[in-house]
N, C-alpha and C. Protein backbone atom coordinates (compact mmCIF):
# COMPACT_ATOMS: atom_id res chain seq x y z
N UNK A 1 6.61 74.78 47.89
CA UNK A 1 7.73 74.60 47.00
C UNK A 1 7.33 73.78 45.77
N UNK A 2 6.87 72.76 45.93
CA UNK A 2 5.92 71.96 44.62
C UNK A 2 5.36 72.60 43.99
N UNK A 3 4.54 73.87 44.52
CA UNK A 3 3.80 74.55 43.19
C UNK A 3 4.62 75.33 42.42
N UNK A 4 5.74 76.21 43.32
CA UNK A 4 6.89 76.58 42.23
C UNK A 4 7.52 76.01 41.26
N UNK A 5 8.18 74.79 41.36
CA UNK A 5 8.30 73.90 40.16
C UNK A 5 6.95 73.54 39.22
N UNK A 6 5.92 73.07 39.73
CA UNK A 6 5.05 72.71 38.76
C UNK A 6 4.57 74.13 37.99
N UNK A 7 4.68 75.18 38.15
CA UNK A 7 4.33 76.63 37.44
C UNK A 7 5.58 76.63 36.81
N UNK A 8 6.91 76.41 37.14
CA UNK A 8 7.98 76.53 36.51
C UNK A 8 7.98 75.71 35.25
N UNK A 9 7.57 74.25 35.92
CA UNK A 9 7.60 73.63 34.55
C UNK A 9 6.41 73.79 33.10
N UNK A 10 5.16 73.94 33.42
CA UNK A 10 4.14 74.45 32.98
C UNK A 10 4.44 75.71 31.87
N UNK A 11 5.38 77.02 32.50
CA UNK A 11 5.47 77.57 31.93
C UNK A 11 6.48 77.43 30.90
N UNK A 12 7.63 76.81 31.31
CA UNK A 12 8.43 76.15 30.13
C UNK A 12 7.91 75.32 29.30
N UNK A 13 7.50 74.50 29.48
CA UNK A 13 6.61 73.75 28.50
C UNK A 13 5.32 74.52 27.68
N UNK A 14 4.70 75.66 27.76
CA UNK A 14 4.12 76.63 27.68
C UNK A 14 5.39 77.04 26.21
N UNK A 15 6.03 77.65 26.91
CA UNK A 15 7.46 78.45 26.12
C UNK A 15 7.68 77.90 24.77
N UNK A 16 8.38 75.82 25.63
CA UNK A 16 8.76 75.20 24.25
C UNK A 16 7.55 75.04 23.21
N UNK A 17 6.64 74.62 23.41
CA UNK A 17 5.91 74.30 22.87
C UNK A 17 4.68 75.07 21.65
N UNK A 18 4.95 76.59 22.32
CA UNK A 18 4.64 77.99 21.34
C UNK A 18 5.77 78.05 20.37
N UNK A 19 7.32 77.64 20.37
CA UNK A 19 8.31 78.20 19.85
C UNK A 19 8.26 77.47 18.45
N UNK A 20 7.52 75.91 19.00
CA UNK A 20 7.71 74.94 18.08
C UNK A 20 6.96 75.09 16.36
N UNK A 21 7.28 74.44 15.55
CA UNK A 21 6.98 74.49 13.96
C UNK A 21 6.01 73.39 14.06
N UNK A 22 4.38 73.76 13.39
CA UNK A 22 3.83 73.11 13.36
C UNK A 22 3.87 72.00 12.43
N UNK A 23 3.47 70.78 12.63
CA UNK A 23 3.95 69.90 11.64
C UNK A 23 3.08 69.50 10.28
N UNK A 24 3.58 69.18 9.21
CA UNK A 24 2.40 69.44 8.24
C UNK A 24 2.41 68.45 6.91
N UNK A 25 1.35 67.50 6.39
CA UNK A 25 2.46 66.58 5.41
C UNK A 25 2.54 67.01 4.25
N UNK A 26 3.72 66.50 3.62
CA UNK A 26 4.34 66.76 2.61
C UNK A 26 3.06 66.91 1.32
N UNK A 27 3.90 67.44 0.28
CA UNK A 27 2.59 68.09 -1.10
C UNK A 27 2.55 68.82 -0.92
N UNK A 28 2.44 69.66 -1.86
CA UNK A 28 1.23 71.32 -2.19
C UNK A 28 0.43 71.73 -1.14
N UNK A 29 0.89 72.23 -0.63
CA UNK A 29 -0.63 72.87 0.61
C UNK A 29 -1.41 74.03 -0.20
N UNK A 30 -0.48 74.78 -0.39
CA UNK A 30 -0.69 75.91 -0.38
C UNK A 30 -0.50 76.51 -2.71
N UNK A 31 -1.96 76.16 -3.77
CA UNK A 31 -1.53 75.90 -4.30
C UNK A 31 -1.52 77.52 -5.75
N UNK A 32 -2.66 78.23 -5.05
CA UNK A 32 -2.43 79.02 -5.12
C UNK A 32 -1.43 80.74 -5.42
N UNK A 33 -1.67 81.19 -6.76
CA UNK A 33 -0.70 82.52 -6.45
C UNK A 33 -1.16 83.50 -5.66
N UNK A 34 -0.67 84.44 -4.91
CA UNK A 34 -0.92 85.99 -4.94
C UNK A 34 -1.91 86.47 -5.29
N UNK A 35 -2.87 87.58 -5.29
CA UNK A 35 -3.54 88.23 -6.43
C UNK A 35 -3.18 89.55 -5.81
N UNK A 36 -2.72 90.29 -6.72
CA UNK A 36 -2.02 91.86 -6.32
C UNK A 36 -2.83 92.66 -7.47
N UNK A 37 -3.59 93.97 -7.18
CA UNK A 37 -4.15 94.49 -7.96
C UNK A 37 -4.18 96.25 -7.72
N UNK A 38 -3.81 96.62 -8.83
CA UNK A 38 -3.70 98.21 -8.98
C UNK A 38 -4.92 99.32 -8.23
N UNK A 39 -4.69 99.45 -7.23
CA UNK A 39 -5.48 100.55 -6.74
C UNK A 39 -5.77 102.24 -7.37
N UNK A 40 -7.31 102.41 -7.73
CA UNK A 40 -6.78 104.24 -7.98
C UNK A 40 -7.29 105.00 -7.47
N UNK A 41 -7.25 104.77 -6.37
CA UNK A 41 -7.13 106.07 -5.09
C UNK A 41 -6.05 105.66 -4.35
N UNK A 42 -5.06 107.02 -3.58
CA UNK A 42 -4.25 106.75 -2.93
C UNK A 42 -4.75 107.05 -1.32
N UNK A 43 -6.03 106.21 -1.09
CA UNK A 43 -6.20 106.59 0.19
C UNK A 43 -5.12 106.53 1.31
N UNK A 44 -5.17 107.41 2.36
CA UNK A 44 -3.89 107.41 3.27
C UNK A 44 -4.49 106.35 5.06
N UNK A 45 -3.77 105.59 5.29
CA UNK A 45 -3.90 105.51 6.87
C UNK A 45 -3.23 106.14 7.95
N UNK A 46 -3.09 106.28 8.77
CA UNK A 46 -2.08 106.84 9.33
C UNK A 46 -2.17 105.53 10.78
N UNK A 47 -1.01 105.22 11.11
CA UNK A 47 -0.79 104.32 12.28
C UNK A 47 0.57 104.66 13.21
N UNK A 48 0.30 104.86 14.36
CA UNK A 48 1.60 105.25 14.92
C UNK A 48 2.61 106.28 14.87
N UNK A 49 2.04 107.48 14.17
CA UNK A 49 2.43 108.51 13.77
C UNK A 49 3.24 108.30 12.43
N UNK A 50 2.97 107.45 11.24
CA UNK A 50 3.12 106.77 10.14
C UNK A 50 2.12 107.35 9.35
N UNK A 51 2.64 107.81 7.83
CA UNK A 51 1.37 108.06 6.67
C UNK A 51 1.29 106.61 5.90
N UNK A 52 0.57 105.90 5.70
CA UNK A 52 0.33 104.70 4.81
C UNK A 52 -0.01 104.95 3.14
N UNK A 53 0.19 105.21 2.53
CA UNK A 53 0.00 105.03 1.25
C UNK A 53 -0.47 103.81 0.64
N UNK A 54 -1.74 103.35 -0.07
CA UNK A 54 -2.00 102.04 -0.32
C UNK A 54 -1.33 102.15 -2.18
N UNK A 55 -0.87 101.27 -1.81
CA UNK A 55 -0.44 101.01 -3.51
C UNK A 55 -0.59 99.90 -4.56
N UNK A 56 -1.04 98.69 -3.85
CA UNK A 56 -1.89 97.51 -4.69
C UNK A 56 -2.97 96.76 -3.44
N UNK A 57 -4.03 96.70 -3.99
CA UNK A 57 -4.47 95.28 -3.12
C UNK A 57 -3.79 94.11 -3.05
N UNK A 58 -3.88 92.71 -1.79
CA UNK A 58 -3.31 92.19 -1.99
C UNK A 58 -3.80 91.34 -1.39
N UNK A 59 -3.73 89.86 -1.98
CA UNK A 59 -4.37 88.86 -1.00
C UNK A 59 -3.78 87.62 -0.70
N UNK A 60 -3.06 86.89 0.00
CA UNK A 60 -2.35 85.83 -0.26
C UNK A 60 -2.74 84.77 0.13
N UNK A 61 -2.80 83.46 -0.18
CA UNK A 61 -2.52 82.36 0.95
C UNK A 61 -1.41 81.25 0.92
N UNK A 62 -0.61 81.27 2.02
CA UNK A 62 0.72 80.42 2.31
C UNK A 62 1.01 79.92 3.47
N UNK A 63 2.24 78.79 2.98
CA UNK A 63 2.71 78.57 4.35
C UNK A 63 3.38 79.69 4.92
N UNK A 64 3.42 79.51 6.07
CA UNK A 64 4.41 80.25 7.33
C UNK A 64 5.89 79.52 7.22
N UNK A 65 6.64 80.06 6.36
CA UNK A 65 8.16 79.18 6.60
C UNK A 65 8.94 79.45 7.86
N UNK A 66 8.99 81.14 8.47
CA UNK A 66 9.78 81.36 9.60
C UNK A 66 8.75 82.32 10.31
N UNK A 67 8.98 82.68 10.91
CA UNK A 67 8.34 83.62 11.98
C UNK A 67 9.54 85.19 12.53
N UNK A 68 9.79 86.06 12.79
CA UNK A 68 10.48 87.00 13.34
C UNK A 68 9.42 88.20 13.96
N UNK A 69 10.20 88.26 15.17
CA UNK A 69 9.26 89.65 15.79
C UNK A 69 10.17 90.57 15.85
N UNK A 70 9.39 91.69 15.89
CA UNK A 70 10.72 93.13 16.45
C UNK A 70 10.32 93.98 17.04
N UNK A 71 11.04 94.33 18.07
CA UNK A 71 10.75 95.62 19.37
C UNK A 71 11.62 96.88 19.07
N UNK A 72 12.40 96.62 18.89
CA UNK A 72 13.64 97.71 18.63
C UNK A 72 13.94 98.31 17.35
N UNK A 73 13.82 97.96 16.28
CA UNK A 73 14.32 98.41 14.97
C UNK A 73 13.87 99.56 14.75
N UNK A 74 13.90 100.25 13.54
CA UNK A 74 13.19 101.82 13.35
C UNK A 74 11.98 101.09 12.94
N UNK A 75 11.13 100.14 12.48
CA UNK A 75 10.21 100.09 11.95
C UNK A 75 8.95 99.17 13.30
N UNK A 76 9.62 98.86 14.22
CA UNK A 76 8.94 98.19 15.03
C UNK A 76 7.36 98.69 15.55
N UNK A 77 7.51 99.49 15.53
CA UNK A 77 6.20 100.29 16.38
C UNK A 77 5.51 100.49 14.73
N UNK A 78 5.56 100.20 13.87
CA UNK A 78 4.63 100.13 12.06
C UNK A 78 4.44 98.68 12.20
N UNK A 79 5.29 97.62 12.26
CA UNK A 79 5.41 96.53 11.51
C UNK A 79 5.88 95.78 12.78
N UNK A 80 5.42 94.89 13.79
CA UNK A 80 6.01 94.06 14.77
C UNK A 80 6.28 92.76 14.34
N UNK A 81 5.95 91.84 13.02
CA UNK A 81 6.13 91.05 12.64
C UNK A 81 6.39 90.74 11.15
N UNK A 82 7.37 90.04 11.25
CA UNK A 82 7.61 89.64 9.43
C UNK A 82 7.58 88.20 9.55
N UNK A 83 6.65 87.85 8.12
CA UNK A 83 6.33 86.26 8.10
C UNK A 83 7.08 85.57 6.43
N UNK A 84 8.15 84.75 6.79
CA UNK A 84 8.37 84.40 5.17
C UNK A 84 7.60 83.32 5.01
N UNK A 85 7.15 83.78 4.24
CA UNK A 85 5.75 82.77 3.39
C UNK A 85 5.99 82.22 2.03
N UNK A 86 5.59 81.26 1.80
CA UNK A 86 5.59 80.02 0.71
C UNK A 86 4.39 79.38 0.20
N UNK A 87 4.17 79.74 -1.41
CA UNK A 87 3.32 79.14 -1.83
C UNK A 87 3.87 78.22 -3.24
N UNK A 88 2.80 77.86 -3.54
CA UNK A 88 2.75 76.67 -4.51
C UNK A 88 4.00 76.09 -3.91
N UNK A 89 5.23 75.24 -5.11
CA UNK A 89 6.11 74.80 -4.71
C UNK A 89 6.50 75.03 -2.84
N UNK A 90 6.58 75.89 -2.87
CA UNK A 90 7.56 76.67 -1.39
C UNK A 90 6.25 76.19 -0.32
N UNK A 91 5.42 75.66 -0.51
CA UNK A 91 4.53 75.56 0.48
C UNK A 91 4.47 73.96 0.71
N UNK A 92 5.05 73.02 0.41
CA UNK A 92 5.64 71.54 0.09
C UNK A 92 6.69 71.04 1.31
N UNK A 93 6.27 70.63 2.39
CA UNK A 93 7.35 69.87 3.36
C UNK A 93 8.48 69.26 2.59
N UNK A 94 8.32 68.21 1.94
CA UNK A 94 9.23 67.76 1.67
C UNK A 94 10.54 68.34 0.43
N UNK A 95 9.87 69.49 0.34
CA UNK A 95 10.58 70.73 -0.61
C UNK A 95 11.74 71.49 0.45
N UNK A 96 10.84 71.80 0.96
CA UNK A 96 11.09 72.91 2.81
C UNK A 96 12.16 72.00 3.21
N UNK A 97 12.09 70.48 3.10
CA UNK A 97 13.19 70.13 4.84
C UNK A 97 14.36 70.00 3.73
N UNK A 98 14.05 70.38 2.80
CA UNK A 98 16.04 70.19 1.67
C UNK A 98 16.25 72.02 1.33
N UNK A 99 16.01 72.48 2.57
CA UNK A 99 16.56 74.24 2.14
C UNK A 99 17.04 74.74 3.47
N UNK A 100 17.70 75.08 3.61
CA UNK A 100 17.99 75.45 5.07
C UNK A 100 17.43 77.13 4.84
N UNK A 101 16.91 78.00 6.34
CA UNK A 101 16.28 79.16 6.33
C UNK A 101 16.90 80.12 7.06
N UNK A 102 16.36 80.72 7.34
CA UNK A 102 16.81 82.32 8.34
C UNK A 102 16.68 83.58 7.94
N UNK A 103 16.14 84.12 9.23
CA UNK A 103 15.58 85.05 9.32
C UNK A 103 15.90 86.16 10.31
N UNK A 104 16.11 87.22 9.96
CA UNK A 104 16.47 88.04 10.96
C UNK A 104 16.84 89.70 10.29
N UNK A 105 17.20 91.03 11.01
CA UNK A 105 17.26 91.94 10.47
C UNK A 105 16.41 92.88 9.37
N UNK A 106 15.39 92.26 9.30
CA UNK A 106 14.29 92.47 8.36
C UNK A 106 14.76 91.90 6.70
N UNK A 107 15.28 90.61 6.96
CA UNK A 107 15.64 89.56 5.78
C UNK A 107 15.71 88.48 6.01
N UNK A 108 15.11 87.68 4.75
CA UNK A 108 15.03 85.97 4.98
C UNK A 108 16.18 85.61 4.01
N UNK A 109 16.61 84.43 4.44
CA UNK A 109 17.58 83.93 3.89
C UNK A 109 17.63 82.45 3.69
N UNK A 110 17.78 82.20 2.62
CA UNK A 110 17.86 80.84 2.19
C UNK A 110 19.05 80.27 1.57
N UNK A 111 19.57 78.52 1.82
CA UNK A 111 20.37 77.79 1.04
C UNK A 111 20.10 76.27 0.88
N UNK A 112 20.62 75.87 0.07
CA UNK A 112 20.48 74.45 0.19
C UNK A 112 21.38 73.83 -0.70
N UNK A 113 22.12 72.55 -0.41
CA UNK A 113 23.22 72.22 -1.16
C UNK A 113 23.09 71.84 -2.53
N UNK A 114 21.85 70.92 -2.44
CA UNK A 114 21.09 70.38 -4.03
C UNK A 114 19.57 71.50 -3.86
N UNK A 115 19.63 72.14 -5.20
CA UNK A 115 18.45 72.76 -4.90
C UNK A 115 16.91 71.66 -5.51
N UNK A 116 16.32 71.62 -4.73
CA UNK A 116 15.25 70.43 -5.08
C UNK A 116 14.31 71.45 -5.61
N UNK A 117 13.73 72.30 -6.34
CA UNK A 117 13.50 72.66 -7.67
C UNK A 117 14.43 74.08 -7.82
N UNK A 118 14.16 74.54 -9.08
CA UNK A 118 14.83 75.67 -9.46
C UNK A 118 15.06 76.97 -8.81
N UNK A 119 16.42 77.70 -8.71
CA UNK A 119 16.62 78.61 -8.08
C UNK A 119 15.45 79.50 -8.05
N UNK A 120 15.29 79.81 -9.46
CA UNK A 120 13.85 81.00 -9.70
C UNK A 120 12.94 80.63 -9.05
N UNK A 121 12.54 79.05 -8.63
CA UNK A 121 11.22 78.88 -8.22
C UNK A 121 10.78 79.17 -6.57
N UNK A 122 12.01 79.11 -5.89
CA UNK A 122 12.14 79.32 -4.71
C UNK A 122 11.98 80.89 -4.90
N UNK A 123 12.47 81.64 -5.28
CA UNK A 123 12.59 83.10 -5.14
C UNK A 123 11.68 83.60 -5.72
N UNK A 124 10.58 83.02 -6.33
CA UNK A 124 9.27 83.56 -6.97
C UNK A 124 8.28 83.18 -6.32
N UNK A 125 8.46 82.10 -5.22
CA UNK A 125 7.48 81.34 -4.60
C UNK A 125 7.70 81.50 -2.84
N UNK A 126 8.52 82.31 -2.72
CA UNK A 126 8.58 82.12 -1.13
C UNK A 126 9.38 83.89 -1.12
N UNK A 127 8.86 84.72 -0.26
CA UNK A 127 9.46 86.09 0.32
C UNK A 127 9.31 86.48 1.99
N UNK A 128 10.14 87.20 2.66
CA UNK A 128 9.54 87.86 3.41
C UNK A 128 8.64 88.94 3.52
N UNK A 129 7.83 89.18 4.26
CA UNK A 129 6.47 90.23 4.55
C UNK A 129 6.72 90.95 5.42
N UNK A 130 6.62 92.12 5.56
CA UNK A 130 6.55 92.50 7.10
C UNK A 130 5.16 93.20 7.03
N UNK A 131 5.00 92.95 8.45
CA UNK A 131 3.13 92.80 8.29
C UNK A 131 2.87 94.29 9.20
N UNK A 132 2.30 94.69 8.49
CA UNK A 132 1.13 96.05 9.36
C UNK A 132 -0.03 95.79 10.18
N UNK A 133 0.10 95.54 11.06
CA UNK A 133 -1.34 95.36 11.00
C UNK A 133 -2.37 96.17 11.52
N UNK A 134 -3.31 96.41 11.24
CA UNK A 134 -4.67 97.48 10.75
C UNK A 134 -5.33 97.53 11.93
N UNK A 135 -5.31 96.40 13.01
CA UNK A 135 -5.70 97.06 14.60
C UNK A 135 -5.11 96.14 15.50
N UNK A 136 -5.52 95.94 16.97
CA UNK A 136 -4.92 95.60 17.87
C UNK A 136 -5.31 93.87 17.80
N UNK A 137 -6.65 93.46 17.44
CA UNK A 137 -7.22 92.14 17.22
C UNK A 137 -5.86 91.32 16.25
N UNK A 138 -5.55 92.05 15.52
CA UNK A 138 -4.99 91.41 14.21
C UNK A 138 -3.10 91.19 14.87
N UNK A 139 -3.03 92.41 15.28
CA UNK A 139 -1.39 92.41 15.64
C UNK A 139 -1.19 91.38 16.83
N UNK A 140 -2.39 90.76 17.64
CA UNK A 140 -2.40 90.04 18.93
C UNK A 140 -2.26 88.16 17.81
N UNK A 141 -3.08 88.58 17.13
CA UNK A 141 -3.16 87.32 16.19
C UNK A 141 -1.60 87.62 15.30
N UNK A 142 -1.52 88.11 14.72
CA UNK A 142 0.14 88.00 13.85
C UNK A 142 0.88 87.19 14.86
N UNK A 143 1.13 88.05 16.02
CA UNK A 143 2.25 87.52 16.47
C UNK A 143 2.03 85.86 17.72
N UNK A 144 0.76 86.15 17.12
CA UNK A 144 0.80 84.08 17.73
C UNK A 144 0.86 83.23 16.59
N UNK A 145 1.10 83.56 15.28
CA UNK A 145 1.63 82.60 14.10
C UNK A 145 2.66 82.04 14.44
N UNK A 146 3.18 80.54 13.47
CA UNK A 146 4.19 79.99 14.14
C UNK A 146 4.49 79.19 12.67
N UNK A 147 5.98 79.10 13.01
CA UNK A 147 6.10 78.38 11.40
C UNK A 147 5.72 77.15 11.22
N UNK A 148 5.04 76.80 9.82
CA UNK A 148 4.14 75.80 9.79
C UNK A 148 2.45 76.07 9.55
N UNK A 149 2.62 77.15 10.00
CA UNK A 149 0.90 77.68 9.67
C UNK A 149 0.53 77.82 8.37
N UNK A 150 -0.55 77.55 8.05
CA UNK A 150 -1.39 78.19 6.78
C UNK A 150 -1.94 79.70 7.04
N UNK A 151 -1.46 80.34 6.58
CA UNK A 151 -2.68 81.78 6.33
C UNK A 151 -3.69 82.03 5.34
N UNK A 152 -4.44 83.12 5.46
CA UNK A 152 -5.12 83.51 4.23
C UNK A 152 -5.01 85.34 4.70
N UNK A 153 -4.29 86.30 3.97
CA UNK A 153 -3.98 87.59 4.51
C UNK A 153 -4.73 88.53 3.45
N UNK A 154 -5.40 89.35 3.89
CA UNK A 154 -6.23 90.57 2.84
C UNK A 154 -5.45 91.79 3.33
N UNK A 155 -5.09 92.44 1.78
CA UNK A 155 -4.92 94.42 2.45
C UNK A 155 -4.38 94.70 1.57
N UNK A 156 -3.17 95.68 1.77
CA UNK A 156 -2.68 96.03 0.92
C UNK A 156 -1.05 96.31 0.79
N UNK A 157 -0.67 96.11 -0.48
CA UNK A 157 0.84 96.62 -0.36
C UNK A 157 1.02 98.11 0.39
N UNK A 158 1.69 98.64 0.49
CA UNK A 158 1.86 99.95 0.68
C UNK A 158 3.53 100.49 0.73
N UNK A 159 3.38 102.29 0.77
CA UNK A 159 4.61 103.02 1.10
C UNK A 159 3.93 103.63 2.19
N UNK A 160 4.88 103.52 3.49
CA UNK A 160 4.99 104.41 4.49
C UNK A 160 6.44 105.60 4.35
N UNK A 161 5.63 106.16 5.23
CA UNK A 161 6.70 107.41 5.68
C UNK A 161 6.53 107.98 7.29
N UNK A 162 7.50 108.96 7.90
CA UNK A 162 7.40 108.68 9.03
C UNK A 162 8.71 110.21 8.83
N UNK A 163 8.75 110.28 10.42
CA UNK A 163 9.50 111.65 10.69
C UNK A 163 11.00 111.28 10.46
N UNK A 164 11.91 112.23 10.50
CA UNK A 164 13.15 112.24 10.27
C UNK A 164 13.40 111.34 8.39
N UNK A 165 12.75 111.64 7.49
CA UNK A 165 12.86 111.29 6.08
C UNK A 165 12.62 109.34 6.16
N UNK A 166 11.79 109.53 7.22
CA UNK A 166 11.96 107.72 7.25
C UNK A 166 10.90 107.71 6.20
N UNK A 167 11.19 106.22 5.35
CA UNK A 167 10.59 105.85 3.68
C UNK A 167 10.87 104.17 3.64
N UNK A 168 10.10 103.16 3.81
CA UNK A 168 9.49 102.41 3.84
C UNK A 168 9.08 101.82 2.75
N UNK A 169 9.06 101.38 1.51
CA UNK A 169 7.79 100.91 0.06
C UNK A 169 8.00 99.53 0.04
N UNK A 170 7.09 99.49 0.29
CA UNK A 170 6.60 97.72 -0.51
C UNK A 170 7.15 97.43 -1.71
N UNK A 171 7.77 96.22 -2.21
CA UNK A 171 8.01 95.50 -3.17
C UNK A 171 6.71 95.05 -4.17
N UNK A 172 6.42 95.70 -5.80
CA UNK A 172 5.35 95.52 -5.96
C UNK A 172 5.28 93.77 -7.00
N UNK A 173 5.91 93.36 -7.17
CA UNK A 173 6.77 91.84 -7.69
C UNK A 173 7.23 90.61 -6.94
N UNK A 174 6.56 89.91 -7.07
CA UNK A 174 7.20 88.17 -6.44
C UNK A 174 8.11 87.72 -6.81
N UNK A 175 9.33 88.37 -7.99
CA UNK A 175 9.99 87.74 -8.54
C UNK A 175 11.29 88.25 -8.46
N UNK A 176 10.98 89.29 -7.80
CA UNK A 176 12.29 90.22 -7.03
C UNK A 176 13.17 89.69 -6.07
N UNK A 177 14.41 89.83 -5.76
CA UNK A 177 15.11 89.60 -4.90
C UNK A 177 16.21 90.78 -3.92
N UNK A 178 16.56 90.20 -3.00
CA UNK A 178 17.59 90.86 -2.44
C UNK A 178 16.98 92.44 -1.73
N UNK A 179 17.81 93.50 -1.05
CA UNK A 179 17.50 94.72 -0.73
C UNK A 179 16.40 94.84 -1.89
N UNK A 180 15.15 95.69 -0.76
CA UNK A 180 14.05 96.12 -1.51
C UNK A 180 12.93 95.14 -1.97
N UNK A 181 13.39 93.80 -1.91
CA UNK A 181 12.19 93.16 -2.65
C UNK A 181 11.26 92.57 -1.79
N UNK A 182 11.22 92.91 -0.28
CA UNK A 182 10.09 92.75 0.57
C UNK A 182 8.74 92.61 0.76
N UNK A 183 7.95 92.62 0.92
CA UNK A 183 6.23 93.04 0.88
C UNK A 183 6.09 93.97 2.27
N UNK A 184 5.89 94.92 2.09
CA UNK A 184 5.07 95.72 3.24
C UNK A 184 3.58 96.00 3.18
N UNK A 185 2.91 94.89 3.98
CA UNK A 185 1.44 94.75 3.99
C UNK A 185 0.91 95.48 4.93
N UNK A 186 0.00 95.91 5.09
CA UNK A 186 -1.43 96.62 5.72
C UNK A 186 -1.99 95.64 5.90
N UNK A 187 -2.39 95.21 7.12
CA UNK A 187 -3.02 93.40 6.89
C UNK A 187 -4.79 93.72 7.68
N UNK A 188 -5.56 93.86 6.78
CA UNK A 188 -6.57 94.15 7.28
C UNK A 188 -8.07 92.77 7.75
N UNK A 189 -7.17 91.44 7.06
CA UNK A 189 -7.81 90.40 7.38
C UNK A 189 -6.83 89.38 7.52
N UNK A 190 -7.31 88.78 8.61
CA UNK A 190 -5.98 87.26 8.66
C UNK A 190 -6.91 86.30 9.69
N UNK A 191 -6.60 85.01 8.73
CA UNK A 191 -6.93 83.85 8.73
C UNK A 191 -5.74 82.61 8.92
N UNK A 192 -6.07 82.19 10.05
CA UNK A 192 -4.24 80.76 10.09
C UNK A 192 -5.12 80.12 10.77
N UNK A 193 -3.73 79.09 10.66
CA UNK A 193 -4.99 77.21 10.91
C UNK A 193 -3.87 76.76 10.81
């Protein structure tokens, strides 16, 4: 009976302790933009019975603001994880703990009562991603990110497509908002710490 509790507790503590936001100090981590660059070939991938279309290179490095997984949606079996990520400003603890977040439905969402820098800067500096990823090594690694992480992500924007008129495109702008202004990455390298 003792070892049932001690596996019980083990694994809860296991649980809490994966769920948790890594902690990180305040400043610039992350100080870096984007670099997104025009591809001219439209080479195709295909994943999951999915056509990939590459449509910019893309390379980022940011914080991890939230984390979301998905099993069920129409896009789950393309994309099992979306990461909203934050750089320059948006990559700043003490920026982060005056915004409240959320995430869910394949959208991040943000508020905060005093905005501690400018509306634009938050919405040019922090998006959701939903991540492709390019093999089984990489999708095992996505989904052990945790908010609070640093990344460094290589690949590419892209448009998918898929049966029954399903259509998918990447957001090709950081400065976009609302429906549509997503990143749909092909993540063919990833780096967190």
């Amino acid at each position: 009976m003792k070892e049932f509790w001690f596996i019980g507790a083990l694994l809860f503590g296991v649980y809490f302790w994966s769920g948790r936001d890594i902690a990180r100090p305040g400043g610039v981590l992350v100080p870096e933009e984007p670099v997104q660059r025009q591809v001219y070939t439209s080479r195709l991938r295909v994943k999951n019975g999915y056509q990939i279309e590459l449509l910019a290179s893309f390379d980022i490095r940011a914080r991890v603001i939230a984390v979301e997984r998905y099993r069920f949606d129409r896009g789950a079996a393309l994309s099992p994880v979306d990461l909203a990520l934050g750089w320059g400003p948006m990559s700043n603890g003490d920026i982060l703990k005056q915004i409240s977040f959320s995430q869910g439905g394949r959208f991040f969402s943000w508020w905060a009562q005093n905005y501690p820098v400018p509306r634009n800067v938050i919405e040019s500096h922090s998006a959701n991603m939903h991540m492709i990823p390019a093999d089984d090594d990489i999708e095992r690694r996505l989904k052990s990110i945790r908010a609070g992480s640093l990344v460094h992500i290589k690949g590419y924007l892209v448009e998918a497509t898929g049966k029954n008129g399903f259509r998918w495109k990447s957001s090709l702008s950081r400065s976009d908002s609302g429906a549509g202004a997503c990143e749909l990455i092909w993540v063919e390298s990833l780096e967190s710490w």
